[in-house]
Protein backbone atom coordinates (compact mmCIF):
# COMPACT_ATOMS: atom_id res chain seq x y z
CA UNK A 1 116.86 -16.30 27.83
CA UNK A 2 113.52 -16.97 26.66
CA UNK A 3 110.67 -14.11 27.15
CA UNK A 4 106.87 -14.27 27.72
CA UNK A 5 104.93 -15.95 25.27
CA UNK A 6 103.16 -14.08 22.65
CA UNK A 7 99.68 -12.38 24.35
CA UNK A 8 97.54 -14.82 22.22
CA UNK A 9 98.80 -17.79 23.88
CA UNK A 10 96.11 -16.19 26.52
CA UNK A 11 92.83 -16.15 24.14
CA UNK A 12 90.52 -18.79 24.70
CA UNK A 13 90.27 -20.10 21.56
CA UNK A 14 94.44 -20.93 21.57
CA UNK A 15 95.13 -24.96 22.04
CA UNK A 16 98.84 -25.53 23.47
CA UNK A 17 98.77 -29.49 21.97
CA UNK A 18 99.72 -31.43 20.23
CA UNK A 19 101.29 -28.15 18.04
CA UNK A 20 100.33 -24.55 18.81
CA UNK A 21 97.13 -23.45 17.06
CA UNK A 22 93.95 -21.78 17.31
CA UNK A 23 90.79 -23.79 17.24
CA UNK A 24 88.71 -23.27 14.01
CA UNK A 25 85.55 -21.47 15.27
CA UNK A 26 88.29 -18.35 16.03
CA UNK A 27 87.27 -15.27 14.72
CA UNK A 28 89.44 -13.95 11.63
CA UNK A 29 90.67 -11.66 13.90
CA UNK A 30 92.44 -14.12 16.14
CA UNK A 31 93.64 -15.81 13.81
CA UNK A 32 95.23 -13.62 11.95
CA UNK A 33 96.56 -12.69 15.38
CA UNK A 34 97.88 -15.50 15.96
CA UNK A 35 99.78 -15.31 12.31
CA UNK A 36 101.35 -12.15 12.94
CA UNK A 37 102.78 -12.73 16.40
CA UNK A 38 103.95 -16.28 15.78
CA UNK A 39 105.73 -15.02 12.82
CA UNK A 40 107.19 -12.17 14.40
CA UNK A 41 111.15 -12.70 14.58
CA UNK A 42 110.77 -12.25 18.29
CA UNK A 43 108.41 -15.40 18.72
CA UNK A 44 110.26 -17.79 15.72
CA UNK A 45 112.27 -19.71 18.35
CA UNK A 46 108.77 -20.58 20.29
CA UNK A 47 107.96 -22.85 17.26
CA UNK A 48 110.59 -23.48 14.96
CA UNK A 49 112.60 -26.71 15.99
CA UNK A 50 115.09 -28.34 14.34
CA UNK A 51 112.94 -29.84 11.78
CA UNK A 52 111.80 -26.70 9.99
CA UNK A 53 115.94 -25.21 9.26
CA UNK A 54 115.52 -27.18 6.18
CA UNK A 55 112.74 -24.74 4.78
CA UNK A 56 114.23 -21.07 3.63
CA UNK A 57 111.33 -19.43 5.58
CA UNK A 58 109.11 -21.39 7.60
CA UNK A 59 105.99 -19.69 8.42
CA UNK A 60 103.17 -20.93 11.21
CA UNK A 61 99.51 -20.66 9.88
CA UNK A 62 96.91 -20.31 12.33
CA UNK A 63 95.89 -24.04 12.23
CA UNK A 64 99.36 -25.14 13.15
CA UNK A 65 100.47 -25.71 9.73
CA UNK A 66 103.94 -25.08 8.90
CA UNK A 67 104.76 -23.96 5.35
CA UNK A 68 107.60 -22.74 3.27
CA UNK A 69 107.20 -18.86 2.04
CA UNK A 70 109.94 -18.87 -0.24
């Protein structure tokens, strides 16, 4: 079952396409926001598809960047 998706998905700086991200004139705040719930183990399975299993701990930055925090 999938649950509600994370309370910043509501700001209006968040953009849905063409990857999840917040737009760049966010304040820190948000973005950092952003960081912290779409890392959260709780959110992971919003984002992480099947290409990202190959990295030992993807991590979303607030632009949409995926990287690998080993």
């Amino acid at each position: 079952m999938i649950g509600p998706a994370p309370s910043i998905t509501n700001s209006k700086f968040f953009v849905a396409k063409p990857v999840w991200h917040m737009k760049d004139d966010a304040p820190d705040r948000m973005k950092a926001l952003f960081e912290t719930q779409m890392n959260n183990e709780k959110n992971r399975f919003i984002w992480m598809l099947d290409k990202y299993k190959g990295m030992k701990n993807p991590y979303i930055r607030w632009n949409g960047e995926v990287i690998d925090r080993e």
